[in-house]
N, C-alpha and C. Protein backbone atom coordinates (compact mmCIF):
# COMPACT_ATOMS: atom_id res chain seq x y z
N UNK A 1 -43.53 6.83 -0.29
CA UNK A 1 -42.86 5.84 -1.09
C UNK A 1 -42.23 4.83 -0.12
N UNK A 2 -42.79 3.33 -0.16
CA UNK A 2 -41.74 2.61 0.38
C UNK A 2 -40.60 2.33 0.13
N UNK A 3 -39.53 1.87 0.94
CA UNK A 3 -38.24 1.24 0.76
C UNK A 3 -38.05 -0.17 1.12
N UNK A 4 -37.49 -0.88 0.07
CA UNK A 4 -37.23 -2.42 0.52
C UNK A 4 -36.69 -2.63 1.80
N UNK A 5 -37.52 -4.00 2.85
CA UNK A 5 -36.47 -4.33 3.79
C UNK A 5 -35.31 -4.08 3.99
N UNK A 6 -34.40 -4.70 2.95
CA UNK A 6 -33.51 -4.90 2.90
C UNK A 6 -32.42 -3.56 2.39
N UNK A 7 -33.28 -2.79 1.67
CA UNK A 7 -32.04 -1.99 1.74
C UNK A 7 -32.07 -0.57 2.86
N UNK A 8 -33.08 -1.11 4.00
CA UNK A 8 -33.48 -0.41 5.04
C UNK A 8 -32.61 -0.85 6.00
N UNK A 9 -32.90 -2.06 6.30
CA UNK A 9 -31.79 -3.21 6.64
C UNK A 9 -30.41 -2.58 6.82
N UNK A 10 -29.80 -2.68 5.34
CA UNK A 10 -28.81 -1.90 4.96
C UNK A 10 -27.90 -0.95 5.73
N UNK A 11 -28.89 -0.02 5.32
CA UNK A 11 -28.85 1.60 5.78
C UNK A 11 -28.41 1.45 7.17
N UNK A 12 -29.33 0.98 8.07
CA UNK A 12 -29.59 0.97 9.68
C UNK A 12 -28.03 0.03 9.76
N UNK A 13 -27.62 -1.37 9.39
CA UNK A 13 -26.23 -1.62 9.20
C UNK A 13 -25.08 -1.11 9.01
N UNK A 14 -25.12 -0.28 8.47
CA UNK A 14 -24.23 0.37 7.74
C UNK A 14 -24.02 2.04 8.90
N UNK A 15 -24.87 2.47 9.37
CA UNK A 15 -25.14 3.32 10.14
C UNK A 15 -24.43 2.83 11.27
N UNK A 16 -24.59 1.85 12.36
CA UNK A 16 -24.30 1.07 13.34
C UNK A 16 -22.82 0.97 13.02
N UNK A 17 -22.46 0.54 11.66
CA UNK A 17 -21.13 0.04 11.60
C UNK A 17 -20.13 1.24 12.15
N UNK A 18 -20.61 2.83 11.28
CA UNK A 18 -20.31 4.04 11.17
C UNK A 18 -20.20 4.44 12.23
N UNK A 19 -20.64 4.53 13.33
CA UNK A 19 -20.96 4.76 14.98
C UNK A 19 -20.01 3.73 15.67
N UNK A 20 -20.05 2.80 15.50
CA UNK A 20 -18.66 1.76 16.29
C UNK A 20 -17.37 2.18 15.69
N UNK A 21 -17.41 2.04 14.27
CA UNK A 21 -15.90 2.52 14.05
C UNK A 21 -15.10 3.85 14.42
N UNK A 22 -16.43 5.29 14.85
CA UNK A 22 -15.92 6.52 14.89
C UNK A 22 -15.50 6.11 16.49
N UNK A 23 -16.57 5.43 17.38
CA UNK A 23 -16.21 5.19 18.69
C UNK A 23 -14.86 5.12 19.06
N UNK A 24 -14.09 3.81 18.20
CA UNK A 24 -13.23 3.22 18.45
C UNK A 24 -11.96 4.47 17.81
N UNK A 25 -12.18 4.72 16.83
CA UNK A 25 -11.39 5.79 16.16
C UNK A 25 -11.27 7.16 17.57
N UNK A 26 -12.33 7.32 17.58
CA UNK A 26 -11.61 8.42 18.67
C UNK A 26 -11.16 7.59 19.90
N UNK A 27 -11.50 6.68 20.33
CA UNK A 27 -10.91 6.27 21.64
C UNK A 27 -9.22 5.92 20.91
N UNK A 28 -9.02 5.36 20.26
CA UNK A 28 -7.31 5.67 19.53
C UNK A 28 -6.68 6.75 19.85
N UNK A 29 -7.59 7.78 19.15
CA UNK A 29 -6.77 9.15 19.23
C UNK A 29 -6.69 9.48 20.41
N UNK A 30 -7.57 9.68 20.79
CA UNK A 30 -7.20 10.31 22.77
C UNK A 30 -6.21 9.44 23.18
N UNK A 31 -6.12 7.94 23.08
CA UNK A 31 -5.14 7.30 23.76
C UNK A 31 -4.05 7.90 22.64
N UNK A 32 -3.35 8.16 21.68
CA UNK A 32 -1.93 8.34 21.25
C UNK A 32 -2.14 10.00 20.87
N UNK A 33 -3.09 10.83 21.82
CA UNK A 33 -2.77 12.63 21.98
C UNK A 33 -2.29 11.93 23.45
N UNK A 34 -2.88 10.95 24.35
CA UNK A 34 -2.24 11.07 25.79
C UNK A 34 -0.44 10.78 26.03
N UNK A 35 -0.42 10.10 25.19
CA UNK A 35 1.16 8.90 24.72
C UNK A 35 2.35 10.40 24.39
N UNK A 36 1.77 11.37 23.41
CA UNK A 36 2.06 12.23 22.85
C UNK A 36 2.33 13.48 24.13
N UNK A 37 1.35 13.55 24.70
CA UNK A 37 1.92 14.44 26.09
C UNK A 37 2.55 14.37 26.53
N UNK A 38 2.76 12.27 27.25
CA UNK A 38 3.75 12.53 28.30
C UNK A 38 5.04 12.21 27.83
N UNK A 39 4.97 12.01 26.27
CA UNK A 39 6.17 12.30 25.60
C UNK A 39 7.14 13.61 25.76
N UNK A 40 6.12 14.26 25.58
CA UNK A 40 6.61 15.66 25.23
C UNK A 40 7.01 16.32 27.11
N UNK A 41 5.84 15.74 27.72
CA UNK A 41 6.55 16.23 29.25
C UNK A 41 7.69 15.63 29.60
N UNK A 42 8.22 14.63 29.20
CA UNK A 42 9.63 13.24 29.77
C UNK A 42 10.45 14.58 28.45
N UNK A 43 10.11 14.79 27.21
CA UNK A 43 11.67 15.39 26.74
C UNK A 43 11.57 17.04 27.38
N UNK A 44 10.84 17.53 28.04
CA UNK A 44 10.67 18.76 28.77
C UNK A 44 11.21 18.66 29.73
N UNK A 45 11.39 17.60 30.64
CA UNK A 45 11.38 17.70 32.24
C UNK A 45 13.02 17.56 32.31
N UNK A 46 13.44 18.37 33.67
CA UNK A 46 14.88 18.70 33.71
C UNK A 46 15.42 17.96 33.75
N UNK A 47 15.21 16.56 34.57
CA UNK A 47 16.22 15.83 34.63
C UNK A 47 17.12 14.98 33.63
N UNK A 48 16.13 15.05 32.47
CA UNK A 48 16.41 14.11 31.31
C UNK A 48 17.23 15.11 30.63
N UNK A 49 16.77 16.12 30.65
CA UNK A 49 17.85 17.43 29.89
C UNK A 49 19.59 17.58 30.09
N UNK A 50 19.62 17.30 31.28
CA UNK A 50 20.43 17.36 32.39
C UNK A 50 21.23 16.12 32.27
N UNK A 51 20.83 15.08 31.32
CA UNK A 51 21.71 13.64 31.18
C UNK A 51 21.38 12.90 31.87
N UNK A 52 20.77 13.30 32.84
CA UNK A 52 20.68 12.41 33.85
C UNK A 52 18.91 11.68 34.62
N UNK A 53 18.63 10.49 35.04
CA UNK A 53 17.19 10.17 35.41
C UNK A 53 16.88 9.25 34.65
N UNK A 54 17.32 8.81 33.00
CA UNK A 54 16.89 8.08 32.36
C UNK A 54 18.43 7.54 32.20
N UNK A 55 18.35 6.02 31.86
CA UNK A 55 19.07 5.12 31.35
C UNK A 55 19.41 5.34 29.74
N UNK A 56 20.47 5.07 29.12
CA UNK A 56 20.75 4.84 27.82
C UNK A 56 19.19 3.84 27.20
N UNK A 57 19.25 4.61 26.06
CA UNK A 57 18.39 3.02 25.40
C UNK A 57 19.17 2.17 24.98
N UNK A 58 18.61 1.24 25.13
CA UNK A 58 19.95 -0.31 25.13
C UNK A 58 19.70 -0.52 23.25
N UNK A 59 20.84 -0.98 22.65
CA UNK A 59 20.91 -0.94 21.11
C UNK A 59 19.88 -2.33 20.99
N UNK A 60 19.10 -1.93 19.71
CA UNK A 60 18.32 -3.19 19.41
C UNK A 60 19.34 -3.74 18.31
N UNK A 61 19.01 -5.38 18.91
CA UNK A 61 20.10 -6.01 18.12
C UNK A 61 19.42 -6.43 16.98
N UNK A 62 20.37 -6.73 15.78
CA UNK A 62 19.61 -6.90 14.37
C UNK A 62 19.04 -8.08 14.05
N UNK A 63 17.57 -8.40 14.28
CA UNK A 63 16.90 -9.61 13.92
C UNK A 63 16.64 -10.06 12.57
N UNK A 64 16.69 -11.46 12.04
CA UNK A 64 16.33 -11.76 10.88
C UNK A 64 14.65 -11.81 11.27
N UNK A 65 13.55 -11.11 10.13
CA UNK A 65 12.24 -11.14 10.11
C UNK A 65 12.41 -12.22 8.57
N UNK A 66 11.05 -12.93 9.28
CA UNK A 66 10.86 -14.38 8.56
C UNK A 66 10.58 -13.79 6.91
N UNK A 67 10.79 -14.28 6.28
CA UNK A 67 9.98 -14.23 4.74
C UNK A 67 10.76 -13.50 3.65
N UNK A 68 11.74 -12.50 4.75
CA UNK A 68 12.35 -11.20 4.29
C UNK A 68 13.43 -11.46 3.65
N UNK A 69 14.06 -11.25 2.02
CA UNK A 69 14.50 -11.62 1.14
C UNK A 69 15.76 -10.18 1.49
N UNK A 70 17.09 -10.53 1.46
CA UNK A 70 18.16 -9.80 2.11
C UNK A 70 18.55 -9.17 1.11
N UNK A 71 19.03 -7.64 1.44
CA UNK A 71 19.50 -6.66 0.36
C UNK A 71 20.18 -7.02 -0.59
N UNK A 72 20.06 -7.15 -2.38
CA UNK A 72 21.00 -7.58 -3.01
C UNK A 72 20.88 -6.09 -4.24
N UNK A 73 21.94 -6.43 -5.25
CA UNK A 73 21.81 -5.13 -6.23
C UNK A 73 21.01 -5.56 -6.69
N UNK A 74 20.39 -4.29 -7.50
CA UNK A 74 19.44 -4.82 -8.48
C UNK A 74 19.73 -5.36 -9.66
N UNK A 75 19.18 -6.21 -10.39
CA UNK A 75 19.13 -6.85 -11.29
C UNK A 75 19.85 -6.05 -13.02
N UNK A 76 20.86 -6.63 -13.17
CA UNK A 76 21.54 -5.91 -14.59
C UNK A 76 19.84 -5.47 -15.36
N UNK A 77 20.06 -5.11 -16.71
CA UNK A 77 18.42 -4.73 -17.07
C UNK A 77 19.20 -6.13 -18.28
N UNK A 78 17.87 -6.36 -18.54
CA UNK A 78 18.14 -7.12 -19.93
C UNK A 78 18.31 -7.07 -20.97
N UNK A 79 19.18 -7.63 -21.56
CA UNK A 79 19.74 -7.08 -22.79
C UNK A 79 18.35 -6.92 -23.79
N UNK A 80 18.55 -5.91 -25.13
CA UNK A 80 17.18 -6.63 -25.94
C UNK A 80 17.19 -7.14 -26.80
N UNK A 81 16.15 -8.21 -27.04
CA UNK A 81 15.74 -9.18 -27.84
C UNK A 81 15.53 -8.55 -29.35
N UNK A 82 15.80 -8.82 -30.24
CA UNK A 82 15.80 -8.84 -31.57
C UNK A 82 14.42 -9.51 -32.21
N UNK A 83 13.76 -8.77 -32.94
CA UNK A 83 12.37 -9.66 -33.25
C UNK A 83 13.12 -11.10 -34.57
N UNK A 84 12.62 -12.21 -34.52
CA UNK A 84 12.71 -12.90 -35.13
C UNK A 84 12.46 -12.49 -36.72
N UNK A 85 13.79 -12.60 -37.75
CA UNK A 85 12.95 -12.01 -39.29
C UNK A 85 11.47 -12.96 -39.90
N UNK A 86 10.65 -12.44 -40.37
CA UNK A 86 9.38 -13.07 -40.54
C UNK A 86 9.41 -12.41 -41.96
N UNK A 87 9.19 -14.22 -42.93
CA UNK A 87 9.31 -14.01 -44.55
C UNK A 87 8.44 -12.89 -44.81
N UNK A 88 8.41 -12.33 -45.83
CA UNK A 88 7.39 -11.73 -46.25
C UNK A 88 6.60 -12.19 -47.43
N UNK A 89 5.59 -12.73 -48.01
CA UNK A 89 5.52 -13.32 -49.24
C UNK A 89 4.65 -11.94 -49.94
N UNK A 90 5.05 -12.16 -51.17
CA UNK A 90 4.18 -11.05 -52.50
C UNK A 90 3.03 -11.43 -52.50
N UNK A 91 1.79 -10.77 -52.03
CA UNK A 91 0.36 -11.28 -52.80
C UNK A 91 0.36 -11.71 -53.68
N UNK A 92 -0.55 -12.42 -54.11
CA UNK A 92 -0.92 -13.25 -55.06
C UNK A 92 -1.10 -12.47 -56.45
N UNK A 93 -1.10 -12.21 -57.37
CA UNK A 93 -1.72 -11.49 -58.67
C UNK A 93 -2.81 -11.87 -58.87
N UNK A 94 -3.80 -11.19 -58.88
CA UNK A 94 -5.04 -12.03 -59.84
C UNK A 94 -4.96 -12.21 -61.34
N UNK A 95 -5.86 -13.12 -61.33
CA UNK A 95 -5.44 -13.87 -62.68
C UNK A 95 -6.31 -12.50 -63.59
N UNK A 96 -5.41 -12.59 -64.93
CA UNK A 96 -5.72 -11.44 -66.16
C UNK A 96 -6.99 -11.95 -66.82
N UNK A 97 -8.09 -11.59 -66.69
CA UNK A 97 -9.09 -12.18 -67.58
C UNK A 97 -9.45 -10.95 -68.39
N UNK A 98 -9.12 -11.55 -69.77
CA UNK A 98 -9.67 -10.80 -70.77
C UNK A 98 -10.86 -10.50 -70.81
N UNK A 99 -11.06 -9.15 -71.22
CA UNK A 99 -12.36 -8.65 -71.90
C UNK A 99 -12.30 -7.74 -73.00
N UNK A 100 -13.71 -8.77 -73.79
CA UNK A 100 -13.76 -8.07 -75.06
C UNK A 100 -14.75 -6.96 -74.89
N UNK A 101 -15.21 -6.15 -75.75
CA UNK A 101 -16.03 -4.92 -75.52
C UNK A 101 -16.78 -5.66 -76.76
């Protein structure tokens, strides 16, 4: 059975894509399992235990980020609206037409 160009095409695309992204995905991880080690060796190692070898971290000072709309309360809820009364009119009667037998 053949398969269209294109969704051969496809496939083989889509395959390629699958293979670059796992590439890159594991080269991530190994780099932040390595980040993660020498984390864990710097809060292991004596001197830091000890108070001493590392500097204070210096306080980050509080930046305004652009766009960012500043803590306020939230909003009372709204009171509720009342539906407008809407006439009601009586159907119409149909008209009585006699019948004789």
């Amino acid at each position: 059975m053949s398969v269209s160009p294109l969704i051969r095409a496809s496939r083989y695309g889509l395959l390629g894509t699958g293979i670059l992204y796992g590439y890159s995905r594991n080269a991530r991880l190994k780099k932040d399992a390595e980040d993660l080690k020498v984390r864990d060796s710097i809060k292991k190692s004596p001197e830091t235990t000890a108070g001493e070898g590392t500097p204070p971290a210096p306080a980050i000072p509080a930046v305004a980020v652009p766009n960012q709309v500043p803590a306020q309360a939230p909003p009372a809820a709204p009171t509720p609206v009342q539906p407008a009364a809407i006439p009601v009119q009586e159907p119409a009667q149909p008209p009585v037409v006699a019948s004789t037998p």
